[in-house]
C-alpha atoms as a PDB file:
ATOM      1  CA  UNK A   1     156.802 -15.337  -7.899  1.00  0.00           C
ATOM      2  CA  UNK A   2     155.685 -15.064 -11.173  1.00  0.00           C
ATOM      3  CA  UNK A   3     151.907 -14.548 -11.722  1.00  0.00           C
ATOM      4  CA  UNK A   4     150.351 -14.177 -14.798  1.00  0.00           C
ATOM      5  CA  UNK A   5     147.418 -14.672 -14.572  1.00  0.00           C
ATOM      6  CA  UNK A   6     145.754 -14.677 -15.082  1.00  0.00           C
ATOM      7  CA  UNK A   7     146.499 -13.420 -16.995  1.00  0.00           C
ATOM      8  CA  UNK A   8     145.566 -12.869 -18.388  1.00  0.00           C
ATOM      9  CA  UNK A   9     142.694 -11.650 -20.265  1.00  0.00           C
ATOM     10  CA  UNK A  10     141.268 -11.690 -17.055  1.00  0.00           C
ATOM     11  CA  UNK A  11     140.487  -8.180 -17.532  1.00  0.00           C
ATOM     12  CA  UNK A  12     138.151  -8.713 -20.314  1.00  0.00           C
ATOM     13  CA  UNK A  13     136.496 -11.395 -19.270  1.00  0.00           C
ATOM     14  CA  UNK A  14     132.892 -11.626 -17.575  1.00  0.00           C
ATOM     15  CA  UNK A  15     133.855  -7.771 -17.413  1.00  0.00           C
ATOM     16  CA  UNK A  16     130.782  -6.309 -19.502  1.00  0.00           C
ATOM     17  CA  UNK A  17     129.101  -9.612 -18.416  1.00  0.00           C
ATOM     18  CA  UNK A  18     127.621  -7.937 -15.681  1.00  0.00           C
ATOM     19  CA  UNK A  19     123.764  -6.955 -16.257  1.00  0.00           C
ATOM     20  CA  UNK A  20     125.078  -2.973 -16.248  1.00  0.00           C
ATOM     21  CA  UNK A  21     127.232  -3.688 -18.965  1.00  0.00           C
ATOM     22  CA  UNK A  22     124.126  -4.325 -20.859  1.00  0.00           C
ATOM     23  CA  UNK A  23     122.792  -1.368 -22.155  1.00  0.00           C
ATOM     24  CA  UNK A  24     119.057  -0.256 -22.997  1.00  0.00           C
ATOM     25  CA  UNK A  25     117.676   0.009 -26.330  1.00  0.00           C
ATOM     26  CA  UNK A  26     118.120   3.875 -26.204  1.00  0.00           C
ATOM     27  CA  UNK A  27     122.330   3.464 -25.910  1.00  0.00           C
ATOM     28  CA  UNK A  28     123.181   4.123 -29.330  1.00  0.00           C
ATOM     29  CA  UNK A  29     125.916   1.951 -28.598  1.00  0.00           C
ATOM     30  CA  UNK A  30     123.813  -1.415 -27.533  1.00  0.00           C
ATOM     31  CA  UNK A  31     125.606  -3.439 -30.337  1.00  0.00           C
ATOM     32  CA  UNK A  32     128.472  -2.757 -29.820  1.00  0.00           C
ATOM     33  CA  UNK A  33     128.392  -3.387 -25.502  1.00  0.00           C
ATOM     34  CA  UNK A  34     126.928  -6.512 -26.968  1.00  0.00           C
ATOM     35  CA  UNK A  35     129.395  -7.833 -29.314  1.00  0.00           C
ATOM     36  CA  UNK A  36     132.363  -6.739 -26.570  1.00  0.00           C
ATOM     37  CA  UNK A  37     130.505  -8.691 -23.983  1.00  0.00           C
ATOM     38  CA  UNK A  38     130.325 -11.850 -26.120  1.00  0.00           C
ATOM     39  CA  UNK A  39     134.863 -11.341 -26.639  1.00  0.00           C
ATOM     40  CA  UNK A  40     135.371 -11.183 -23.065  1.00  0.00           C
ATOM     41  CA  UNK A  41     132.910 -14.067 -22.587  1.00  0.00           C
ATOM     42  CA  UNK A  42     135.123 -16.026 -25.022  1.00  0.00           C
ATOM     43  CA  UNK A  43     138.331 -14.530 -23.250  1.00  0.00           C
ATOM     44  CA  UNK A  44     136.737 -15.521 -19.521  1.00  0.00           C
ATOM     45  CA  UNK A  45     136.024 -19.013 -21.124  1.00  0.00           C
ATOM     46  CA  UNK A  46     139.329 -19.667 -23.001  1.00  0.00           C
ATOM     47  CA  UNK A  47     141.164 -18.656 -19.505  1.00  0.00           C
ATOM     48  CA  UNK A  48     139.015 -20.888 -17.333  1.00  0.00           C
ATOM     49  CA  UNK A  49     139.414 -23.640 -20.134  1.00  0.00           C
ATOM     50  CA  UNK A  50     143.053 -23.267 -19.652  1.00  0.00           C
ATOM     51  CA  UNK A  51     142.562 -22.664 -24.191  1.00  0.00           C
ATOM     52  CA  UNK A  52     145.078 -19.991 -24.471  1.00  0.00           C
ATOM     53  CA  UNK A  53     144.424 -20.342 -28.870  1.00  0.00           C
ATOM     54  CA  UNK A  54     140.883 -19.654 -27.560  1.00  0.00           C
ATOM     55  CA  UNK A  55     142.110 -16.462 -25.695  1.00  0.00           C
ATOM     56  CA  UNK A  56     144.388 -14.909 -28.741  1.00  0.00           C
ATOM     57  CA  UNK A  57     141.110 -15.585 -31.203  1.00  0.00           C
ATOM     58  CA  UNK A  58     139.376 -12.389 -29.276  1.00  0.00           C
ATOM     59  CA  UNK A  59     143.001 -10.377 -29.947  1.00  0.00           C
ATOM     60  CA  UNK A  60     144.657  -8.293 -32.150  1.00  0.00           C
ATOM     61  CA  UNK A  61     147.536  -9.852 -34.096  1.00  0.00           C
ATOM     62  CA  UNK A  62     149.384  -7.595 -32.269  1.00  0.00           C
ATOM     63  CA  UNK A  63     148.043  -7.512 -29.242  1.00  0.00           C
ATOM     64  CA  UNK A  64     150.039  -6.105 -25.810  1.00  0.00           C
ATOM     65  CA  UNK A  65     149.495  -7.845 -23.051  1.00  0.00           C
ATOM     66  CA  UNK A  66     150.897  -7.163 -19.811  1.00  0.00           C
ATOM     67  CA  UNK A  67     150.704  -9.280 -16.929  1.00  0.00           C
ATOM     68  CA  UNK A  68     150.586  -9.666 -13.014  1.00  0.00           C
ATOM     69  CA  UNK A  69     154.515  -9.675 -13.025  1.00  0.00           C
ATOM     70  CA  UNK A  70     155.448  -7.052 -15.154  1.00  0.00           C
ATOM     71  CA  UNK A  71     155.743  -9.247 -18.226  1.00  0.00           C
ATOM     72  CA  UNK A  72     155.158  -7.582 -21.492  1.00  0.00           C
ATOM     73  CA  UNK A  73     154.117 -10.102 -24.182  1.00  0.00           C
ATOM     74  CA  UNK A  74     153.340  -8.408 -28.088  1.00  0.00           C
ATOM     75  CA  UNK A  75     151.377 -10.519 -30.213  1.00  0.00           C
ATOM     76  CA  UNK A  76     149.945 -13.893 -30.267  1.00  0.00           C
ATOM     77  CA  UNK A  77     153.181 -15.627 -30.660  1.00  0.00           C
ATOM     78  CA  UNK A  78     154.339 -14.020 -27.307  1.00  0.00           C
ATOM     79  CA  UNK A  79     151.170 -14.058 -25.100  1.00  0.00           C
ATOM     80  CA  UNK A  80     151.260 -18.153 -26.629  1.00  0.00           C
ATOM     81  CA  UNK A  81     155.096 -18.681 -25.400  1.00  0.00           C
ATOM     82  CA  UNK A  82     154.262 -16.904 -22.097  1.00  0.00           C
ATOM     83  CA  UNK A  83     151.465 -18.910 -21.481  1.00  0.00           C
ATOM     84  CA  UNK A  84     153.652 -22.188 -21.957  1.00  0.00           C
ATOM     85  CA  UNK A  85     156.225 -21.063 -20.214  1.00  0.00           C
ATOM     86  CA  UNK A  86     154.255 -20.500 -17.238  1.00  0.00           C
ATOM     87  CA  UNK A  87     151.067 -23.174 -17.241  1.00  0.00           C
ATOM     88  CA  UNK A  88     151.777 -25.797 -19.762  1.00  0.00           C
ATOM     89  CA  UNK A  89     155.806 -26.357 -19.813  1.00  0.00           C
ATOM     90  CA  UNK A  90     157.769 -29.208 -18.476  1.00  0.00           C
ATOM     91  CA  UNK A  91     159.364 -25.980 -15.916  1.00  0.00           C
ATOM     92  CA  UNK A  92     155.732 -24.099 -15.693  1.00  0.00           C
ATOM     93  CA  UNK A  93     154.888 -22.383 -12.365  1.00  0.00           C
ATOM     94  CA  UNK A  94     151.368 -22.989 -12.609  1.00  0.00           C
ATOM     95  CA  UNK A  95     149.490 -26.393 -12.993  1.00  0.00           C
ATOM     96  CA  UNK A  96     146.491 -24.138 -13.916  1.00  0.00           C
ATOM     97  CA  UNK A  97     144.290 -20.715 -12.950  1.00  0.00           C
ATOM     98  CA  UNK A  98     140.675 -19.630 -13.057  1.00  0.00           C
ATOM     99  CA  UNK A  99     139.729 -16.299 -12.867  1.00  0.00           C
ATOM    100  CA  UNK A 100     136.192 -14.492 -12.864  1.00  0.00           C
ATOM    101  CA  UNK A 101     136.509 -10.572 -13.738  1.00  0.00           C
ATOM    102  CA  UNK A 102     133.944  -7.587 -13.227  1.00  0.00           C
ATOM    103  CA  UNK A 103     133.634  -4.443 -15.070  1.00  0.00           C
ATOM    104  CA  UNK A 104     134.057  -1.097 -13.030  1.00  0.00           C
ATOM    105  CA  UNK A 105     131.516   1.011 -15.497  1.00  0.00           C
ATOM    106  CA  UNK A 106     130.317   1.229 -18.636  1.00  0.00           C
ATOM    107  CA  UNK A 107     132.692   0.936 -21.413  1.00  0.00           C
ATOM    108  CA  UNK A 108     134.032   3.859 -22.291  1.00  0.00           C
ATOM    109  CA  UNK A 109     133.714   4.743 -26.719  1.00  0.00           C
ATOM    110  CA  UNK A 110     136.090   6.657 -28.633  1.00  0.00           C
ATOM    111  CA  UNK A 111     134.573   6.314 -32.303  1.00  0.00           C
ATOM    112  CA  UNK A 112     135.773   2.396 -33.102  1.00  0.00           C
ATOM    113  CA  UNK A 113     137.788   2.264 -30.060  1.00  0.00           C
ATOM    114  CA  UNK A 114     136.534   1.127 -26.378  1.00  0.00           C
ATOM    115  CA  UNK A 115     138.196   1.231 -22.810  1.00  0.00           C
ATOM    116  CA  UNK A 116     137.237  -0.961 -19.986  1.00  0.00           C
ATOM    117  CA  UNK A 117     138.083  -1.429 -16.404  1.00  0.00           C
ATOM    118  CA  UNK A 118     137.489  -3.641 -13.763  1.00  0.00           C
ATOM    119  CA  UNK A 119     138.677  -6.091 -11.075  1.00  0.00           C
ATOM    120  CA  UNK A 120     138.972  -9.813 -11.024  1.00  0.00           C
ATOM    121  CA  UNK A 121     139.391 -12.522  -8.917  1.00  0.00           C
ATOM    122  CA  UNK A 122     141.971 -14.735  -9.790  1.00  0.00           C
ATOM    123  CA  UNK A 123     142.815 -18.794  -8.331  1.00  0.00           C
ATOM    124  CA  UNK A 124     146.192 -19.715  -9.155  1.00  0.00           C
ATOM    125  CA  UNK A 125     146.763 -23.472  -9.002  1.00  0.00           C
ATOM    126  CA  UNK A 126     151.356 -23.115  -8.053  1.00  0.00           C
ATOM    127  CA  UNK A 127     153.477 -26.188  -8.787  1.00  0.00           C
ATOM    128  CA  UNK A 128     155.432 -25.940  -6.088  1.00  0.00           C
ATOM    129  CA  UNK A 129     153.236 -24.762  -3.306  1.00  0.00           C
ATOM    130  CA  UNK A 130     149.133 -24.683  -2.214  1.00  0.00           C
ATOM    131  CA  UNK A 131     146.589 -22.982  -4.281  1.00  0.00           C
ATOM    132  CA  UNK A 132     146.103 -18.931  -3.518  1.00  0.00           C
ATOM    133  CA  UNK A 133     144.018 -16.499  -4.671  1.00  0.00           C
ATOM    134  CA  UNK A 134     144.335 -13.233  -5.765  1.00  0.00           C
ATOM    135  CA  UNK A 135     142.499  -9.615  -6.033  1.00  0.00           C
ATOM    136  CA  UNK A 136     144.010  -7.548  -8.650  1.00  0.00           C
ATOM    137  CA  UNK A 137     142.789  -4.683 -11.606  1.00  0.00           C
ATOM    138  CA  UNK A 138     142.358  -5.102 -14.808  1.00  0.00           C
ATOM    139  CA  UNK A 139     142.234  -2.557 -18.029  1.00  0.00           C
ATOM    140  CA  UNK A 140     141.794  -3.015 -21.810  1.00  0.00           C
ATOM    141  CA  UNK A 141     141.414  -1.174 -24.776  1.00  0.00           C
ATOM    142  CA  UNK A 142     139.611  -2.881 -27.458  1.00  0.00           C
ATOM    143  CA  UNK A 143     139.091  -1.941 -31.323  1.00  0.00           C
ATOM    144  CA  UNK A 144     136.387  -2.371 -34.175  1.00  0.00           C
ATOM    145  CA  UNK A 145     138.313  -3.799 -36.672  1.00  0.00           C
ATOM    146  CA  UNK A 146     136.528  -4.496 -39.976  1.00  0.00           C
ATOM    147  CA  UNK A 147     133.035  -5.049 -38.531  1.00  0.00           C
ATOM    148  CA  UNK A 148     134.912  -7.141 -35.470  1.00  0.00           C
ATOM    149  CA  UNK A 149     135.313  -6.388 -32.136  1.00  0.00           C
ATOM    150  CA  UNK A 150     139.410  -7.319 -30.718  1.00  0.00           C
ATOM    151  CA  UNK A 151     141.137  -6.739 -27.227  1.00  0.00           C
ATOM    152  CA  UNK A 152     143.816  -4.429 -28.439  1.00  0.00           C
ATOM    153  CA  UNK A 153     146.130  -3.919 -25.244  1.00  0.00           C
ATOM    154  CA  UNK A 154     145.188  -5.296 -22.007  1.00  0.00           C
ATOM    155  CA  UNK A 155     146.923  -4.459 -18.627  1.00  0.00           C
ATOM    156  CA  UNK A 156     146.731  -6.440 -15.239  1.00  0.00           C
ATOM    157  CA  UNK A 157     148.279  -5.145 -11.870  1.00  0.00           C
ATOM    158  CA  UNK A 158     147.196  -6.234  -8.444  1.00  0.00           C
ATOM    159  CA  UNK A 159     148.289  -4.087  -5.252  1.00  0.00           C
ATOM    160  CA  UNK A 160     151.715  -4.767  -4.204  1.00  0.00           C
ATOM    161  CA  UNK A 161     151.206  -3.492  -0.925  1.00  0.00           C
ATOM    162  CA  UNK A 162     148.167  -5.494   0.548  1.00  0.00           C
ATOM    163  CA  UNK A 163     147.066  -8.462  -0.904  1.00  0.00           C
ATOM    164  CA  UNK A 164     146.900 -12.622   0.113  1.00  0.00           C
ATOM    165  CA  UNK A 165     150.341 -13.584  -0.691  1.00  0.00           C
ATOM    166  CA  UNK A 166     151.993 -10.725   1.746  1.00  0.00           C
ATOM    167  CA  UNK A 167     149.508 -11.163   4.357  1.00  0.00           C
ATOM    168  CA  UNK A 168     150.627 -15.294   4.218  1.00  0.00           C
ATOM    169  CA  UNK A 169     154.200 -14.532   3.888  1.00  0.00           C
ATOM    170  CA  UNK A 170     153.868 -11.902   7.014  1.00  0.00           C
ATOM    171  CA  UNK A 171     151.819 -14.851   8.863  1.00  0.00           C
ATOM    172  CA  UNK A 172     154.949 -16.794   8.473  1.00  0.00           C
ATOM    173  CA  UNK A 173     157.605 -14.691   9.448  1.00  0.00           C
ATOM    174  CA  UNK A 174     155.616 -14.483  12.415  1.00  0.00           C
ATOM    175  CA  UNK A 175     155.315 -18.379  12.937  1.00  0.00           C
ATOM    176  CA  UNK A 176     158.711 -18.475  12.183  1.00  0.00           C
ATOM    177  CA  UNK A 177     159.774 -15.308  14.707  1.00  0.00           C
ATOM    178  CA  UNK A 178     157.808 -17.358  17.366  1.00  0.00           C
ATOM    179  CA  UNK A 179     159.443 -21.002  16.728  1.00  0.00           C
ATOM    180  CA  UNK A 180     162.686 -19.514  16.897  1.00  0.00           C
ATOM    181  CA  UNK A 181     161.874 -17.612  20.512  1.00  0.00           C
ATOM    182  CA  UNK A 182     160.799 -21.235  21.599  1.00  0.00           C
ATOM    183  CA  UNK A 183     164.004 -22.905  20.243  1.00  0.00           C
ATOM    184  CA  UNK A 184     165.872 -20.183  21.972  1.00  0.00           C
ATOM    185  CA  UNK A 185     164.207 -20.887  25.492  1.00  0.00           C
ATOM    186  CA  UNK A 186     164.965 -24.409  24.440  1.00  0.00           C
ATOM    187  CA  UNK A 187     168.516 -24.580  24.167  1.00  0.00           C
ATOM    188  CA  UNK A 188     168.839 -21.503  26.708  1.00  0.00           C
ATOM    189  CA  UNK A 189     167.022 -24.354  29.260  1.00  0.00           C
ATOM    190  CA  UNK A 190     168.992 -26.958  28.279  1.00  0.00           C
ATOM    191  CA  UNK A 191     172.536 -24.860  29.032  1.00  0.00           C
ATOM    192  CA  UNK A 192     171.649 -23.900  32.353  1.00  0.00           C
ATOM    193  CA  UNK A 193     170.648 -27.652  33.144  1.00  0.00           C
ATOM    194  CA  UNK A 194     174.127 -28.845  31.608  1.00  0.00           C
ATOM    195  CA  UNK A 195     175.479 -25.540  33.968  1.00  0.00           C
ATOM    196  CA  UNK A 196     174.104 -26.476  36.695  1.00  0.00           C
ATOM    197  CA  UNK A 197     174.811 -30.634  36.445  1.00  0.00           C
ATOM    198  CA  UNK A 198     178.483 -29.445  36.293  1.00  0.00           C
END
């Protein structure tokens, strides 16, 4: 199944929101922390908003984005067609997702150039089936571009191996392992009582 999700920009969002992200007056880089936090406030917002132009504003023209199923989208055109295609086209996936992210540690500076990780927590709203949620990692690199802080590349994986949507699919092979036992026992019944009427 196709996730995005949330995207998206999930990463960034409330990601320095977190009071640690906030640094003392003595962090020479205070400013800076600040104006990231306020982009991935805007990102967190714009995803929550379901306001993907909202998003994009807090990117790089050529942003790379890639998402929860391995999609690669480069640049606002393509993070704006993937979004479509997957929350707000007449064949979308998703009616809708919310996320709220959280940053691992400090951002990390390389001159003009940050990197931040985290996790987030993601609800994804399917067409075709109940709501789910989903636990999944987040990183993004970020650059000061002419006075302005942008998301530069942002990358979103959740763990393939454990998480909600395996544990419900594993709940219903089970249910269905278990019906099928019964319907066996079933129709084995019923033969012996045709057997045995003969």
């Amino acid at each position: 199944m196709k996730i995005l999700l949330p995207m998206l920009f999930v990463l960034a969002a409330s990601t320095l929101l977190q009071a640690s992200a906030i640094a003392d007056p003595a962090d020479p880089r205070a400013a800076d922390r600040q104006a990231l936090i306020k982009v991935f406030q805007e990102i967190e917002a714009g995803i929550n908003d379901q306001n993907i132009d909202r998003m994009v504003a807090q990117m790089t023209p050529d942003a790379t984005v890639t998402w929860l199923n391995g999609d690669v989208s480069r640049g606002h055109d393509e993070i704006r067609a993937y979004y479509q295609r997957m929350v707000k086209g007449p064949d979308r996936i998703l009616n809708k997702y919310t996320t709220a992210a959280k940053l691992g540690a400090h951002a990390r500076f390389f001159g003009d150039v940050a990197v931040a990780d985290g996790t987030m927590q993601d609800a994804f709203f399917p067409v075709a089936r109940k709501p789910f949620t989903l636990s999944s990692n987040w990183t993004s690199t970020s650059a000061k571009i002419n006075g302005e802080w942008k998301v530069v590349s942002l990358h979103l994986s959740a763990n393939v191996f454990n998480n909600n949507l395996l544990d419900e699919a594993k709940s219903a092979a089970k249910l269905a392992a278990a019906g099928g036992a019964l319907g066996g026992l079933v129709l084995a019944g019923l033969i012996c009582w045709w057997r045995l009427r003969k």
